[in-house]
PDB file of N, CA and C in Angstrom:
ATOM      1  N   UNK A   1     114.213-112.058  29.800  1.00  0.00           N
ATOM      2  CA  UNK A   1     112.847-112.541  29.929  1.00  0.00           C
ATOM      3  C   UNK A   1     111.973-111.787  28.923  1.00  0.00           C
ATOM      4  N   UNK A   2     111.278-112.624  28.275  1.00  0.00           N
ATOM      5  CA  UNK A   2     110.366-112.074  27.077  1.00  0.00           C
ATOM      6  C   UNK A   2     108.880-112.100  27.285  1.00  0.00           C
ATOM      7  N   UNK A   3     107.995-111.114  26.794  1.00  0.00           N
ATOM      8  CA  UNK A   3     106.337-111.931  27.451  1.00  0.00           C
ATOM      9  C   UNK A   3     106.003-112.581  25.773  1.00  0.00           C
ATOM     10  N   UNK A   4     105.271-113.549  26.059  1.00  0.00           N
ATOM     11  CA  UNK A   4     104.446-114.298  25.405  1.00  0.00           C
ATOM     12  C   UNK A   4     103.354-114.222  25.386  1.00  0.00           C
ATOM     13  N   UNK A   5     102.465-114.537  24.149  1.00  0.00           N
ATOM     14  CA  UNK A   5     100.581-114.799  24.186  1.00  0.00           C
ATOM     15  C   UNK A   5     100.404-115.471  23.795  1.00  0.00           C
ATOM     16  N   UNK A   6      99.432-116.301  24.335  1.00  0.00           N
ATOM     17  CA  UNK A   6      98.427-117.121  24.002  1.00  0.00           C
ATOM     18  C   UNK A   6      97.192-117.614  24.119  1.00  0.00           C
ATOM     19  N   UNK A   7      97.055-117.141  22.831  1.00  0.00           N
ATOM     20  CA  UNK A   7      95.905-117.196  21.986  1.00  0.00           C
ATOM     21  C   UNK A   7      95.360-118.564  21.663  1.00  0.00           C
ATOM     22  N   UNK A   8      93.776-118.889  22.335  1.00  0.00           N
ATOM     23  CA  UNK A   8      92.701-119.551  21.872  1.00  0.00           C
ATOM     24  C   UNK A   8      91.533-119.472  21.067  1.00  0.00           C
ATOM     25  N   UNK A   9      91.360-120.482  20.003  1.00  0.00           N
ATOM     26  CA  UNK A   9      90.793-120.432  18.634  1.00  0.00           C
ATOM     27  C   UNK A   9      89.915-121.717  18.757  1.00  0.00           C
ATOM     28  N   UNK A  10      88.494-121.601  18.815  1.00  0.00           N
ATOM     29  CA  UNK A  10      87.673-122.762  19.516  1.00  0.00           C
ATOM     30  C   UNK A  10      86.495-122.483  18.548  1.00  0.00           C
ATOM     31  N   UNK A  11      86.530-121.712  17.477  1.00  0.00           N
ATOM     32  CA  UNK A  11      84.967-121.205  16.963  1.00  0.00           C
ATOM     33  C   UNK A  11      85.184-119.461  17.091  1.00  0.00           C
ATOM     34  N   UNK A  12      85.631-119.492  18.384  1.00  0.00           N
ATOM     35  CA  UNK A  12      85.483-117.980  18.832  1.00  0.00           C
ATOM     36  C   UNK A  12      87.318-117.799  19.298  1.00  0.00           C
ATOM     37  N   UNK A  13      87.721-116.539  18.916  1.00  0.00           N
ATOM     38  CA  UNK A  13      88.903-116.184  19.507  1.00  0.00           C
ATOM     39  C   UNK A  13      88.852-115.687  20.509  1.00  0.00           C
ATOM     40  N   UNK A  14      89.810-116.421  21.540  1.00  0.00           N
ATOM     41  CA  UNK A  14      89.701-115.782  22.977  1.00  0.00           C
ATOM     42  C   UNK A  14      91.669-115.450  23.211  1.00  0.00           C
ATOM     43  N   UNK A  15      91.801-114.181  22.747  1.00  0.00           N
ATOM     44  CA  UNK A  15      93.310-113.444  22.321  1.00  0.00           C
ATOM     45  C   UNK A  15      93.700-112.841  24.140  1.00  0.00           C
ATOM     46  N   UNK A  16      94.549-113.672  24.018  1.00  0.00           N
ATOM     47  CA  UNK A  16      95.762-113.026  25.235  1.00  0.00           C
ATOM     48  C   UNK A  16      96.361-111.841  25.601  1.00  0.00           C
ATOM     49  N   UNK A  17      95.561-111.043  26.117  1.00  0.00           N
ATOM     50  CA  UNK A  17      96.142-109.514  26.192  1.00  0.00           C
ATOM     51  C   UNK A  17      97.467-109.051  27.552  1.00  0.00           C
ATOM     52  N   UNK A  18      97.523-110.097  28.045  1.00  0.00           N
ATOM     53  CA  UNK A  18      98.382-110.466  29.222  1.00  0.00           C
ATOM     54  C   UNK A  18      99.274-110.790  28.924  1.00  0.00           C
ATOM     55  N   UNK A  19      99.674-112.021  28.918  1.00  0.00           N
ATOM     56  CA  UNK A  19     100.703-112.473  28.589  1.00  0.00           C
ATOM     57  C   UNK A  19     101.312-113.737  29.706  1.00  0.00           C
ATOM     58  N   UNK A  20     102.213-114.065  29.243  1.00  0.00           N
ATOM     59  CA  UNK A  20     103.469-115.086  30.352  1.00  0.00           C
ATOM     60  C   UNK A  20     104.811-114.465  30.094  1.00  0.00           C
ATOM     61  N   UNK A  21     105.418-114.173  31.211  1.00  0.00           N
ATOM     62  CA  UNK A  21     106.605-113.473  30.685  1.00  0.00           C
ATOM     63  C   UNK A  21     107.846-115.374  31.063  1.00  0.00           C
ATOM     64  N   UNK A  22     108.513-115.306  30.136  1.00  0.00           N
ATOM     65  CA  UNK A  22     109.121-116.401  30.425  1.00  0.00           C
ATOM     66  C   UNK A  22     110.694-116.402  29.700  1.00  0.00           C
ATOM     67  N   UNK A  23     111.731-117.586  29.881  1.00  0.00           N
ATOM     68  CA  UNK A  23     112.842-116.889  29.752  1.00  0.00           C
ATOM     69  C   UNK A  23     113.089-117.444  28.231  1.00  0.00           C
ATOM     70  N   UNK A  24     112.527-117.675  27.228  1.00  0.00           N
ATOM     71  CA  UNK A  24     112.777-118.461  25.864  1.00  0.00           C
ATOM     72  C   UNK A  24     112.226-118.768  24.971  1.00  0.00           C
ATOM     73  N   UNK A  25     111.998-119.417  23.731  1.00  0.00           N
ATOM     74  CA  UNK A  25     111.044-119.503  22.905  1.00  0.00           C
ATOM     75  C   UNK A  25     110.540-120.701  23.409  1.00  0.00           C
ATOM     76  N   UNK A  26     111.544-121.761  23.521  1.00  0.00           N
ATOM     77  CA  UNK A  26     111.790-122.799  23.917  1.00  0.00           C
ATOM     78  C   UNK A  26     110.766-123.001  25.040  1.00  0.00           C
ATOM     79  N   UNK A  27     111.285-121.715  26.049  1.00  0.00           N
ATOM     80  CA  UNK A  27     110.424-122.351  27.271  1.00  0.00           C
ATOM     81  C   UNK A  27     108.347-122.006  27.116  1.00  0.00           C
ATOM     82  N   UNK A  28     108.754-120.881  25.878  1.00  0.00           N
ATOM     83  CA  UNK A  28     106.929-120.521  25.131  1.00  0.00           C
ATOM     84  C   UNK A  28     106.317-122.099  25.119  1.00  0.00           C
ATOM     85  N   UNK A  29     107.051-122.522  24.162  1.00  0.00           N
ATOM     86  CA  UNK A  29     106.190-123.769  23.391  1.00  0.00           C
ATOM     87  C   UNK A  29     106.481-124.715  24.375  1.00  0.00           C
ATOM     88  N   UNK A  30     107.110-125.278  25.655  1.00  0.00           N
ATOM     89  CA  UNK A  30     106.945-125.845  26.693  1.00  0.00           C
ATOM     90  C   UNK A  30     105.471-125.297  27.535  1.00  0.00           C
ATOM     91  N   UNK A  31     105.349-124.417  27.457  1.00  0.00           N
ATOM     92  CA  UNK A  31     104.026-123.962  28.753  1.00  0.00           C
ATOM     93  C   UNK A  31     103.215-124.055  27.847  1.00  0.00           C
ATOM     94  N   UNK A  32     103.364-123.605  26.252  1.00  0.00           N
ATOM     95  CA  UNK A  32     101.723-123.770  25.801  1.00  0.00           C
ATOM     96  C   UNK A  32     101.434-125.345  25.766  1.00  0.00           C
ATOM     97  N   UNK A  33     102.647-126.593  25.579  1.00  0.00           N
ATOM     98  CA  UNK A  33     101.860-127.516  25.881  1.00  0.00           C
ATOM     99  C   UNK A  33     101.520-128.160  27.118  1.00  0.00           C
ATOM    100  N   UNK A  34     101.952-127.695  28.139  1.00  0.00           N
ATOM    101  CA  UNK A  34     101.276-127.559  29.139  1.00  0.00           C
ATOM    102  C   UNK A  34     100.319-126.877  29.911  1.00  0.00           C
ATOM    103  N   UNK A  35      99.862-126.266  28.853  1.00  0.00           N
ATOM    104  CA  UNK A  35      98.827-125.023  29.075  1.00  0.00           C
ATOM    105  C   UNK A  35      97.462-125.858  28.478  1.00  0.00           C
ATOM    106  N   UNK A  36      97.914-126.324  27.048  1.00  0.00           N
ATOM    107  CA  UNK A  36      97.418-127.183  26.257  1.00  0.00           C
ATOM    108  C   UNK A  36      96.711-128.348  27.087  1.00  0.00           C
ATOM    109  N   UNK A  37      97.586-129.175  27.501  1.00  0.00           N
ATOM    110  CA  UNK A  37      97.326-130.259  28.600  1.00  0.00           C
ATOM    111  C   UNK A  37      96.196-129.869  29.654  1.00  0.00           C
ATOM    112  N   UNK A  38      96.460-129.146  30.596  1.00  0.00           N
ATOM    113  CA  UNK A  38      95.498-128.323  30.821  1.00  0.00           C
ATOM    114  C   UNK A  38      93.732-128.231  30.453  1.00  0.00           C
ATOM    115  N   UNK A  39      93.740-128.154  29.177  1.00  0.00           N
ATOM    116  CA  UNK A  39      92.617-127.263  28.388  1.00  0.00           C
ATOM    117  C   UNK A  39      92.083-128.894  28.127  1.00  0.00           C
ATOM    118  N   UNK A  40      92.568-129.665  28.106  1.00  0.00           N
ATOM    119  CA  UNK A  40      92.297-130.839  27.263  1.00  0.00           C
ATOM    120  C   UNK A  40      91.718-131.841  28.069  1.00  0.00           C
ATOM    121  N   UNK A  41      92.589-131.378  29.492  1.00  0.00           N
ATOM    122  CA  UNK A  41      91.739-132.315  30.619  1.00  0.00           C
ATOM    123  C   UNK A  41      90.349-131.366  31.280  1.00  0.00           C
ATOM    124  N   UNK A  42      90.624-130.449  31.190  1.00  0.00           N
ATOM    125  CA  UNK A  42      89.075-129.909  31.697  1.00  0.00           C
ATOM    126  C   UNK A  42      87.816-129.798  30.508  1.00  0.00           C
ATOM    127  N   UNK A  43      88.330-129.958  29.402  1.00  0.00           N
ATOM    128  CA  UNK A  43      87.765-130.062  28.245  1.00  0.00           C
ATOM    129  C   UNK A  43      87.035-131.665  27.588  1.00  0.00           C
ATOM    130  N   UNK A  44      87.806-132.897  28.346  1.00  0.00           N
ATOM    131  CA  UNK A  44      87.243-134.218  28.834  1.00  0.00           C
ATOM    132  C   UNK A  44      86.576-133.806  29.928  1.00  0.00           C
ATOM    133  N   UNK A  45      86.505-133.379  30.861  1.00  0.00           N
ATOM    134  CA  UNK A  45      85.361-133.107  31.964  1.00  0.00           C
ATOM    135  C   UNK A  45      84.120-132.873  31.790  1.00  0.00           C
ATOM    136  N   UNK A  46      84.117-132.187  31.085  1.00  0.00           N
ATOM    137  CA  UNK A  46      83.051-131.740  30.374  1.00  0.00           C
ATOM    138  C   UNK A  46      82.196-132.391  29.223  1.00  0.00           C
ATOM    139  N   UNK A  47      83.403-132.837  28.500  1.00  0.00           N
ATOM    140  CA  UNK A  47      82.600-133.384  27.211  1.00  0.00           C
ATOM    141  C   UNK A  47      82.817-133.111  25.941  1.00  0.00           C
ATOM    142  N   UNK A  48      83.898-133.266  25.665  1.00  0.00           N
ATOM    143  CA  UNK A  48      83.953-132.194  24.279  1.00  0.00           C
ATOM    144  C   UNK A  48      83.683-132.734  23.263  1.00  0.00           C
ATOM    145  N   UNK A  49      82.994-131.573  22.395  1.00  0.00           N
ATOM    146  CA  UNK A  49      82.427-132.211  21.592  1.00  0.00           C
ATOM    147  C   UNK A  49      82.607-132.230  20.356  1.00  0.00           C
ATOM    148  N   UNK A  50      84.463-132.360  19.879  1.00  0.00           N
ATOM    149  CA  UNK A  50      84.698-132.314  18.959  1.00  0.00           C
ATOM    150  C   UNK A  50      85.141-131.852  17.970  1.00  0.00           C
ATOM    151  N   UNK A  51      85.165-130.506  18.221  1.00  0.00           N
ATOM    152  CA  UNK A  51      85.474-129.068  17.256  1.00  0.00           C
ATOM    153  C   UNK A  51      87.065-129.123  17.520  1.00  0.00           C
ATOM    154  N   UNK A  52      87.257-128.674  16.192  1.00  0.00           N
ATOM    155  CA  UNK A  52      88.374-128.539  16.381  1.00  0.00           C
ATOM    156  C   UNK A  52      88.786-127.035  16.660  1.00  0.00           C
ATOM    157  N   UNK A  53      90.300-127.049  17.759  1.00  0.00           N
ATOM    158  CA  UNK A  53      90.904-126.059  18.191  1.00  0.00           C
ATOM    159  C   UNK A  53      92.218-125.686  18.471  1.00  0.00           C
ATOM    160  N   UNK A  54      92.808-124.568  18.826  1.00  0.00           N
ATOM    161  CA  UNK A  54      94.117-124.133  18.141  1.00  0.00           C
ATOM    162  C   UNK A  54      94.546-123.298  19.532  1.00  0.00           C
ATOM    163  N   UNK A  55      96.008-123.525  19.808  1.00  0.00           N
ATOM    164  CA  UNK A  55      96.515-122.256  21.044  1.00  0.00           C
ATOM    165  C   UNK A  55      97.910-122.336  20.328  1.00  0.00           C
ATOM    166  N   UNK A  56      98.129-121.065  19.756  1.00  0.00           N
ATOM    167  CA  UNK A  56      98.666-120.251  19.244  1.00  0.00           C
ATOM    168  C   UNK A  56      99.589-119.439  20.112  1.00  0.00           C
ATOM    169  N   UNK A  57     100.825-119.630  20.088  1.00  0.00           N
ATOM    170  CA  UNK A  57     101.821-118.730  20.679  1.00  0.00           C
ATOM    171  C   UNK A  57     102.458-117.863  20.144  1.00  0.00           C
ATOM    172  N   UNK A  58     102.366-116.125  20.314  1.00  0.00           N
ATOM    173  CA  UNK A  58     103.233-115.394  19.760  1.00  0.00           C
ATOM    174  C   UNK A  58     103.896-114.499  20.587  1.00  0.00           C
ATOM    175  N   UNK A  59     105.043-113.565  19.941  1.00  0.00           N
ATOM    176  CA  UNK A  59     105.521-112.605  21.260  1.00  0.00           C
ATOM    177  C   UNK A  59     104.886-111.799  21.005  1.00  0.00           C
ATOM    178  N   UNK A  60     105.713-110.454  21.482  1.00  0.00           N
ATOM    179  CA  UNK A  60     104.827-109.449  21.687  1.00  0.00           C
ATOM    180  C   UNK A  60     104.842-108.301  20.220  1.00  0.00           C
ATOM    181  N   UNK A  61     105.817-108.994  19.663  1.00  0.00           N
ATOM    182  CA  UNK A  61     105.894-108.132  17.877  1.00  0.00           C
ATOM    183  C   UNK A  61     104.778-109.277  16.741  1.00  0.00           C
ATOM    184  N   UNK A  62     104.142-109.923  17.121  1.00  0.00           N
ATOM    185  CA  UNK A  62     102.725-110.869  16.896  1.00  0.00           C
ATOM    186  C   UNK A  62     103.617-112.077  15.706  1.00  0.00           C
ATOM    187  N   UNK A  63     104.632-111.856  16.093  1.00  0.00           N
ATOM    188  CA  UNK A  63     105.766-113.673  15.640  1.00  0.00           C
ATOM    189  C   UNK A  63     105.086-114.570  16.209  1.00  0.00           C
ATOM    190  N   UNK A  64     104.917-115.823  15.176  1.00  0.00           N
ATOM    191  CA  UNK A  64     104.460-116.621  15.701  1.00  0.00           C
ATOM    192  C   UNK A  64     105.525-117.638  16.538  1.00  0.00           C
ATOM    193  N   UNK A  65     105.232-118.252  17.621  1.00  0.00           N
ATOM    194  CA  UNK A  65     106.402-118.883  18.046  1.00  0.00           C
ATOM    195  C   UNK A  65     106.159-120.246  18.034  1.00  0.00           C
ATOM    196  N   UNK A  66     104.756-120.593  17.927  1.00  0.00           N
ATOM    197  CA  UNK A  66     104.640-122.033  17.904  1.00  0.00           C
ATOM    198  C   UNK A  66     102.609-122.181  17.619  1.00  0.00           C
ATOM    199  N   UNK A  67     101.813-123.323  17.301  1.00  0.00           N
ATOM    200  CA  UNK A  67     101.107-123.370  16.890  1.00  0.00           C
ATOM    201  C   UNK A  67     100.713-124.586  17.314  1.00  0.00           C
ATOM    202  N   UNK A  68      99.590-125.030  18.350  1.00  0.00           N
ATOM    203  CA  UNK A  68      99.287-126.287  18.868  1.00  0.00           C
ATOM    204  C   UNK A  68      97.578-126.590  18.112  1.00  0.00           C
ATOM    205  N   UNK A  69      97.792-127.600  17.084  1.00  0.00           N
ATOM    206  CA  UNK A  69      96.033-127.466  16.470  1.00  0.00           C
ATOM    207  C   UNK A  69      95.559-129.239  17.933  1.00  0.00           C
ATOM    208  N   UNK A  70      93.977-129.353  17.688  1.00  0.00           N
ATOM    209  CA  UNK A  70      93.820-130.545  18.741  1.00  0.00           C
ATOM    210  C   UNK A  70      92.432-130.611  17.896  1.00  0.00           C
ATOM    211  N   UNK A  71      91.942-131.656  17.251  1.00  0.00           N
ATOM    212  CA  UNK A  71      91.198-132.207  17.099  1.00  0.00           C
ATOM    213  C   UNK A  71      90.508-133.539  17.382  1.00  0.00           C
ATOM    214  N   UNK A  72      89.697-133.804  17.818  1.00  0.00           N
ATOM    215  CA  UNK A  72      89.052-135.406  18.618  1.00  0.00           C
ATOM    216  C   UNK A  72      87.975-135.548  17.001  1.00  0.00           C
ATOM    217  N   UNK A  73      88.335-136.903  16.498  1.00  0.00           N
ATOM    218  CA  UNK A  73      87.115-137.537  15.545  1.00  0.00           C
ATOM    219  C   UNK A  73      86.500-138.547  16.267  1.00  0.00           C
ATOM    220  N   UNK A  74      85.614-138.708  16.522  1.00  0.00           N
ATOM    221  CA  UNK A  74      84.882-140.278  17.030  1.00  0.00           C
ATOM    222  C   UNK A  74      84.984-141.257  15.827  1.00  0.00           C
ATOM    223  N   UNK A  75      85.636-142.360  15.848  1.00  0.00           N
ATOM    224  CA  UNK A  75      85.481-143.328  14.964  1.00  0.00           C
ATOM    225  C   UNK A  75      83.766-144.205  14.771  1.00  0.00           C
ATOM    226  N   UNK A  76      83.770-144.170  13.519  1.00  0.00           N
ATOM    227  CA  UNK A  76      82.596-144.649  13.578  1.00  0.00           C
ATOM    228  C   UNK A  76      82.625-146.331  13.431  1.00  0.00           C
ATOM    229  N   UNK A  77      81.193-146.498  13.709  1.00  0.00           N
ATOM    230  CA  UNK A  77      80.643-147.629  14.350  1.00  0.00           C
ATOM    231  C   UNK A  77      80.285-148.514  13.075  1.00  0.00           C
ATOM    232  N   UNK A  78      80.551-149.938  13.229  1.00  0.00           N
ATOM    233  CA  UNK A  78      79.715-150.503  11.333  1.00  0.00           C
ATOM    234  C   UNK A  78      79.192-151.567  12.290  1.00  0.00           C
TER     235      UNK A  78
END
């Protein structure tokens, strides 16, 4: 079992000093996109407004293990 971080990048960095301890890399980039999922539905709740943002998975030697970017464009109107 390895710990993992992840790290949110919204404008402002909000860095994971905790962690998820979990059994794989594999199983890293499984929870961040369900971590992801997550962020995206309370983030429609609200309203989002667009910016783009990033959750970033690394271990604990700061490897990156995976890299989720999420941007929303509104299509425009003619």
């Amino acid at each position: 079992m390895l710990r993992y971080l992840f790290h949110i990048c919204d404008g402002e960095e909000a860095l994971d000093e905790q962690g998820t301890v979990l059994a794989s890399r594999d199983e890293a980039r499984a929870h961040a996109i369900t971590v992801a999922g997550e962020l995206l539905r309370d983030a429609g709740k609200k309203g989002w407004r667009g910016s783009e943002w990033r959750l970033q998975v690394t271990d604990l030697a700061g490897a990156t293990v995976c890299t989720l970017n999420f941007l929303v464009e509104d299509g425009s109107t003619s």
